[in-house]
C-alpha atoms as a PDB file:
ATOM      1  CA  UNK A   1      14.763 -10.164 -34.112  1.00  0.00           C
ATOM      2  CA  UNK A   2      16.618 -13.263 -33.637  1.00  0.00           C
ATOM      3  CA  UNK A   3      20.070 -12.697 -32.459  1.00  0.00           C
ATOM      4  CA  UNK A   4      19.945 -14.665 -29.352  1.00  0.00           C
ATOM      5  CA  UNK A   5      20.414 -18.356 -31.263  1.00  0.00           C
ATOM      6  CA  UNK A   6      23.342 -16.587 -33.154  1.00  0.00           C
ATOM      7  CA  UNK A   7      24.933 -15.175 -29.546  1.00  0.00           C
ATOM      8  CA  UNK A   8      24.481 -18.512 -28.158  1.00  0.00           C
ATOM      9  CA  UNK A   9      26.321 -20.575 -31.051  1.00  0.00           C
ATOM     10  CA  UNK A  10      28.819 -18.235 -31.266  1.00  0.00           C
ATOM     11  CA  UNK A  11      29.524 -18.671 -27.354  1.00  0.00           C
ATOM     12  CA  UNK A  12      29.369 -22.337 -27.537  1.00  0.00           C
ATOM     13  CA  UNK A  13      32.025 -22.626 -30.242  1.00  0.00           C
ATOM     14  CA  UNK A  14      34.521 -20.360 -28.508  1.00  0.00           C
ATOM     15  CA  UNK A  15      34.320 -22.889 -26.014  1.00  0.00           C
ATOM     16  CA  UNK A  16      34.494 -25.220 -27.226  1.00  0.00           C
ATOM     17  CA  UNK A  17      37.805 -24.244 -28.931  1.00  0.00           C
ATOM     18  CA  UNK A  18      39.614 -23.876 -25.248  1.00  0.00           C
ATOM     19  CA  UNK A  19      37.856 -27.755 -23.776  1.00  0.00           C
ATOM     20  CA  UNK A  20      40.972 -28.778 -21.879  1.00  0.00           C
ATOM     21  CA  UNK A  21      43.016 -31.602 -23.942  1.00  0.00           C
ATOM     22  CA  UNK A  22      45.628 -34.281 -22.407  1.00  0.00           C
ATOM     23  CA  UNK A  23      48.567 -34.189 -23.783  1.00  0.00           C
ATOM     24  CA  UNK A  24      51.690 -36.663 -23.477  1.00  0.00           C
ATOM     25  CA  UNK A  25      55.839 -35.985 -25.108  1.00  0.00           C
ATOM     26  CA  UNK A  26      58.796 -34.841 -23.474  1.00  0.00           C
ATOM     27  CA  UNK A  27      59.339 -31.580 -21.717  1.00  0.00           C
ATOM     28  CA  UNK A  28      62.260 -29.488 -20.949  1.00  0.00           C
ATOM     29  CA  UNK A  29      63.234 -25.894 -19.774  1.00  0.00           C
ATOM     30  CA  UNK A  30      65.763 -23.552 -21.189  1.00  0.00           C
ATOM     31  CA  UNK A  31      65.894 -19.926 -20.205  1.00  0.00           C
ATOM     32  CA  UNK A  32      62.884 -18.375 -19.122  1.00  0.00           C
ATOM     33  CA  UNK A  33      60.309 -21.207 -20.778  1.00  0.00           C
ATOM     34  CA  UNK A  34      59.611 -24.514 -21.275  1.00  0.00           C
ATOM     35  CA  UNK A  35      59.119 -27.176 -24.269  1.00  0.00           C
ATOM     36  CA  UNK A  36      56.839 -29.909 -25.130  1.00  0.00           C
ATOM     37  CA  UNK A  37      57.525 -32.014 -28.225  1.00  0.00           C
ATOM     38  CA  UNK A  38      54.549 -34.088 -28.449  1.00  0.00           C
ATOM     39  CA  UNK A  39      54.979 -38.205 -29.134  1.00  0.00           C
ATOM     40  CA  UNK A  40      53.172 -37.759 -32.241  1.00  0.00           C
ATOM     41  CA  UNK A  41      54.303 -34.665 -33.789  1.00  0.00           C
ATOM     42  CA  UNK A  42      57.883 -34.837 -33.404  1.00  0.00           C
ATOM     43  CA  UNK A  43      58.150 -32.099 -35.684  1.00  0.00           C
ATOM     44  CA  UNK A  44      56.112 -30.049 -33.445  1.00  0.00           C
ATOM     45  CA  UNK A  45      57.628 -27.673 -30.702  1.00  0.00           C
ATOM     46  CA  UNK A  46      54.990 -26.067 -27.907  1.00  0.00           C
ATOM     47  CA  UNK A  47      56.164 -23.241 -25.638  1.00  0.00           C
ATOM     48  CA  UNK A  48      54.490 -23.784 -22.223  1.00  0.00           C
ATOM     49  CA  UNK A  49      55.293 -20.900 -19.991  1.00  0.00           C
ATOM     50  CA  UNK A  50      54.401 -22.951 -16.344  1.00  0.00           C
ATOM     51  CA  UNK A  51      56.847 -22.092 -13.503  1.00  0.00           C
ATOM     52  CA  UNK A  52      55.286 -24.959 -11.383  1.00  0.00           C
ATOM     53  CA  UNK A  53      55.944 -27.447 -14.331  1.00  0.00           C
ATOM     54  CA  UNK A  54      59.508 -25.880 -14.606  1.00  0.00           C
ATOM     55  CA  UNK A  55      60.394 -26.387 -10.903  1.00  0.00           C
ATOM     56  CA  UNK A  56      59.354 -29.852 -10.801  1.00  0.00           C
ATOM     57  CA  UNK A  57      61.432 -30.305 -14.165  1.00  0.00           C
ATOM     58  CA  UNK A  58      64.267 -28.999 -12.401  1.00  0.00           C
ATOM     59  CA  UNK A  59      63.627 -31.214  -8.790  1.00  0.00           C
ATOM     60  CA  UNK A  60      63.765 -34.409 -11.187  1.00  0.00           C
ATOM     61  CA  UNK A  61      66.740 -34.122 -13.731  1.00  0.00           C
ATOM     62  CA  UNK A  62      70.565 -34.018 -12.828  1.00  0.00           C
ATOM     63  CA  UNK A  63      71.667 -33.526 -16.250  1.00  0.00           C
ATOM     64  CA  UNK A  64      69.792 -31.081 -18.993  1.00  0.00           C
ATOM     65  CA  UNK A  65      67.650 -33.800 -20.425  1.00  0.00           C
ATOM     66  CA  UNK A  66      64.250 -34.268 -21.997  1.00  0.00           C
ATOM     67  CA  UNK A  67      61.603 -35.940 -19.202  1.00  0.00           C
ATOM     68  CA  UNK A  68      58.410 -37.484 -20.109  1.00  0.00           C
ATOM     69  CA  UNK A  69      55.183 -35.567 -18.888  1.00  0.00           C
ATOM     70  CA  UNK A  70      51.650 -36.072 -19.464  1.00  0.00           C
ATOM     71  CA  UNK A  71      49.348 -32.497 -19.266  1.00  0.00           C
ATOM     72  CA  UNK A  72      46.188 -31.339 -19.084  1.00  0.00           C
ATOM     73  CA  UNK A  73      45.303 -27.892 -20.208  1.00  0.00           C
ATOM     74  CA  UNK A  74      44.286 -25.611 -23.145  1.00  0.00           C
ATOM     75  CA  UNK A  75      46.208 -25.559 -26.306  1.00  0.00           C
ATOM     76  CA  UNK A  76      46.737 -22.113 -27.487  1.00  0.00           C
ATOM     77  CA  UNK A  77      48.885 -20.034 -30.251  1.00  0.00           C
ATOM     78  CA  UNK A  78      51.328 -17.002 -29.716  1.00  0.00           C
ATOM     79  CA  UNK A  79      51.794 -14.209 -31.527  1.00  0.00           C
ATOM     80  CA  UNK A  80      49.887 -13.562 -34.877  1.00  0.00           C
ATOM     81  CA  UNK A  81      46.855 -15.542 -36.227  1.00  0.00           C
ATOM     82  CA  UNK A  82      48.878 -15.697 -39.439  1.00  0.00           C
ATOM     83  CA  UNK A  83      51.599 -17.161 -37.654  1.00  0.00           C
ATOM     84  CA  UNK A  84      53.356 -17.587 -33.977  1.00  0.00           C
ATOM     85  CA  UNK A  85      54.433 -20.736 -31.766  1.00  0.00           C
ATOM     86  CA  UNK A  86      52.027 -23.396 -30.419  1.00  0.00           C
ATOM     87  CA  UNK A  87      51.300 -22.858 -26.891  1.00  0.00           C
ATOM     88  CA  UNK A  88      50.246 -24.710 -24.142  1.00  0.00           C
ATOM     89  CA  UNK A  89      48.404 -23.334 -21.069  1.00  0.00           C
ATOM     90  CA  UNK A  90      49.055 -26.329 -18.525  1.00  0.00           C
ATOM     91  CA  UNK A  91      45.708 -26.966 -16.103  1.00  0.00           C
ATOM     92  CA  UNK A  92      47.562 -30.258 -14.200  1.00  0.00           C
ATOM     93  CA  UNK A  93      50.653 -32.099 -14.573  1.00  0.00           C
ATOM     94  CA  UNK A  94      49.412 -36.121 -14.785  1.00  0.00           C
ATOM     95  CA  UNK A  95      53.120 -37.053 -14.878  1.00  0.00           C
ATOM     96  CA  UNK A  96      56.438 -35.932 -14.936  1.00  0.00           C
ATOM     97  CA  UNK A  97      59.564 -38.944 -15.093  1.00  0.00           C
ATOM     98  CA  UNK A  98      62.834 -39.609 -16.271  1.00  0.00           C
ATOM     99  CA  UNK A  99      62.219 -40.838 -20.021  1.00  0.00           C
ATOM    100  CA  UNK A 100      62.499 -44.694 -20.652  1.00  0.00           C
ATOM    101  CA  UNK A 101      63.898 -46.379 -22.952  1.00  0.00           C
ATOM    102  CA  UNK A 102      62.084 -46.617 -27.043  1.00  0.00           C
ATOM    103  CA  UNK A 103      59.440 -43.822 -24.917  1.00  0.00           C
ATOM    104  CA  UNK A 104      58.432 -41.086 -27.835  1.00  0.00           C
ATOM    105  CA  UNK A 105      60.766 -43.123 -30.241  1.00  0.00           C
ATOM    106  CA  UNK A 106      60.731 -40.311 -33.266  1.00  0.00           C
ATOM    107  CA  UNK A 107      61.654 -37.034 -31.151  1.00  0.00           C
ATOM    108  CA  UNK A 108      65.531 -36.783 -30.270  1.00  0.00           C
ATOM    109  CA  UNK A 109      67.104 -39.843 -28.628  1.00  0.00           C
ATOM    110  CA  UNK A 110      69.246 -38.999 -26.058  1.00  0.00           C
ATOM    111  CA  UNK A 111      72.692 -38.897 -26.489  1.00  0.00           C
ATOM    112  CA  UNK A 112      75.149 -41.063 -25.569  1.00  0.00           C
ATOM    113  CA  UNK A 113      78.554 -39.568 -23.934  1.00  0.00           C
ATOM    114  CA  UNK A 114      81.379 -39.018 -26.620  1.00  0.00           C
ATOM    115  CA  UNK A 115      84.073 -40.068 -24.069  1.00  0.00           C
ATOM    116  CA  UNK A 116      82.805 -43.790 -22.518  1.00  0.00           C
ATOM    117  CA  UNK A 117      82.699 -43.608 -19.031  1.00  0.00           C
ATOM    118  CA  UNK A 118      85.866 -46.076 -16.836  1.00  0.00           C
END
């Protein structure tokens, strides 16, 4: 019998579906979890339930704002295979800063005060 080559290509594509991946966006944290929207996907929103990645979100902004992080982990799914949000299992924050200026131009510009500041 010959199930050995099967077992072993079988193993080596699970793998190779959870290699970790760097990914780059803005991050923020509402209540209980975090969001990535990556640069490219704008369209895209990734749950990434890290309390170290929150905390260090919450040490850098004064105001509830977007920052722009760059990860390294394993990109995951929740919920059913039929359906369910993107999820990110971070492995290492790379970096974590106040956005600047034209960074990830197509996901949500900041926005400017209604009342101008005297």
């Amino acid at each position: 019998m010959m199930r050995y080559p099967s077992i072993l290509l079988l193993s080596t594509a699970l793998a190779a579906c959870h290699q970790p991946i760097e990914i780059r966006g803005l991050y923020m944290t509402g209540v209980g979890q975090g969001w990535f929207f990556p640069c490219n996907d704008p369209k895209t929103v990734v749950v990434v339930p890290d309390s170290t990645l929150a905390a260090r979100y919450q040490q850098t902004v004064t105001v509830h704002e977007p920052i722009f992080v760059r990860l390294r982990g394993v990109a995951g799914h929740e919920g059913s295979i039929y359906g369910g949000q993107r999820s990110f299992q971070v492995q290492q924050i790379l970096e974590l800063r106040p956005r600047a200026a034209g960074e990830c131009p197509a996901v949500a510009q900041p926005v400017t005060p209604v009342v101008p500041s005297t």
